[in-house]
Protein backbone atom coordinates (compact mmCIF):
# COMPACT_ATOMS: atom_id res chain seq x y z
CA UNK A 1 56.27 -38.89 24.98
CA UNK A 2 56.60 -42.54 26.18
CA UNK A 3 58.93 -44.75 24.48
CA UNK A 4 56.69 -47.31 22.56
CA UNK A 5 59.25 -48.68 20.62
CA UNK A 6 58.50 -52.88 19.93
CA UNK A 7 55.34 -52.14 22.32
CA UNK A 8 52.39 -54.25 21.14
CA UNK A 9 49.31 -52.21 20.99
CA UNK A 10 45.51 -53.57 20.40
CA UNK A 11 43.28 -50.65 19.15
CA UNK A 12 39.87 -51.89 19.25
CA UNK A 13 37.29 -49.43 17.05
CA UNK A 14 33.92 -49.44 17.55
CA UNK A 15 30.91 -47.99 15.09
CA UNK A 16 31.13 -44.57 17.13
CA UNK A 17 32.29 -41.71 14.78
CA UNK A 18 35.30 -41.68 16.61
CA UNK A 19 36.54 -44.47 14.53
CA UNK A 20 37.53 -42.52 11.67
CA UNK A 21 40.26 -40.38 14.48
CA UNK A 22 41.35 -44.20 15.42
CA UNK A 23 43.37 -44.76 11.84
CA UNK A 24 45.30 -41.29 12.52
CA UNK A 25 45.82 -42.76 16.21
CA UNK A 26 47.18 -46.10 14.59
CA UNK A 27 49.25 -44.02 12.02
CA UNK A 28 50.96 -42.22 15.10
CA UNK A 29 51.54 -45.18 17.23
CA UNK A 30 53.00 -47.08 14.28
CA UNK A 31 55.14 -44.08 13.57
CA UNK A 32 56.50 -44.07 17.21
CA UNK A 33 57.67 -48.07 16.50
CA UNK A 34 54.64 -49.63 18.12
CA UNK A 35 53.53 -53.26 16.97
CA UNK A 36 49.64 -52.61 16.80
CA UNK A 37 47.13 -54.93 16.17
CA UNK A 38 43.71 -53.74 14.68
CA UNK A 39 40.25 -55.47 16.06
CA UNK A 40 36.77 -54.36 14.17
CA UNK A 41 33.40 -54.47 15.79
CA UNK A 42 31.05 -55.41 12.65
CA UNK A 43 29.50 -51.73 13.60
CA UNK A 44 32.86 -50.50 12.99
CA UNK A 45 33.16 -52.09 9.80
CA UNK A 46 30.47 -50.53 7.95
CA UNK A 47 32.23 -46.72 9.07
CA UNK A 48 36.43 -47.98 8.69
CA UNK A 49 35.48 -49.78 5.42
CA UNK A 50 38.42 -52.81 5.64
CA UNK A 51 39.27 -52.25 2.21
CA UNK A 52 40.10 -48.91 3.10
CA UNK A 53 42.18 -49.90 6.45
CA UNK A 54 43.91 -52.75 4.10
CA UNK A 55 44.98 -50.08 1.77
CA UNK A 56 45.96 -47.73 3.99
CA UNK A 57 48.21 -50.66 6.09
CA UNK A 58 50.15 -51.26 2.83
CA UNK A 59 50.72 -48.27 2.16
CA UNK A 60 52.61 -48.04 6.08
CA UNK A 61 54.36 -51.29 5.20
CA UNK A 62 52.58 -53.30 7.50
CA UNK A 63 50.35 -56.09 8.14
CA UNK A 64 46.58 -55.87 7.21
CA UNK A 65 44.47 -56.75 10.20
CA UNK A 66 42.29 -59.97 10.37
């Protein structure tokens, strides 16, 4: 695997039904030390509730997205 360490990373997630696979994506990249950034489509919003992301960001440690 590539060394991502202090890599910055924007995931952007759309209002496909791939978006709920993008927070187990984010929760890998973060575990390999990446600095990722989180961007929501509105579309995307109404599948990746941001109550739910917020939560689950805490929970990492890290900083909700805006």
């Amino acid at each position: 695997m590539f060394n991502l360490e202090n890599k910055r990373i924007v995931v952007g997630i759309t209002g496909g039904i791939a978006a709920y696979k993008t927070i187990e994506l984010i929760r890998l990249l973060r575990k390999a030390q990446a600095q990722v950034r989180v961007v929501l489509t509105p579309a995307a919003a109404g599948i990746c509730h941001t109550a739910h992301l917020a939560s689950y960001f805490r929970q990492c440690g890290g900083a909700i997205p805006r």
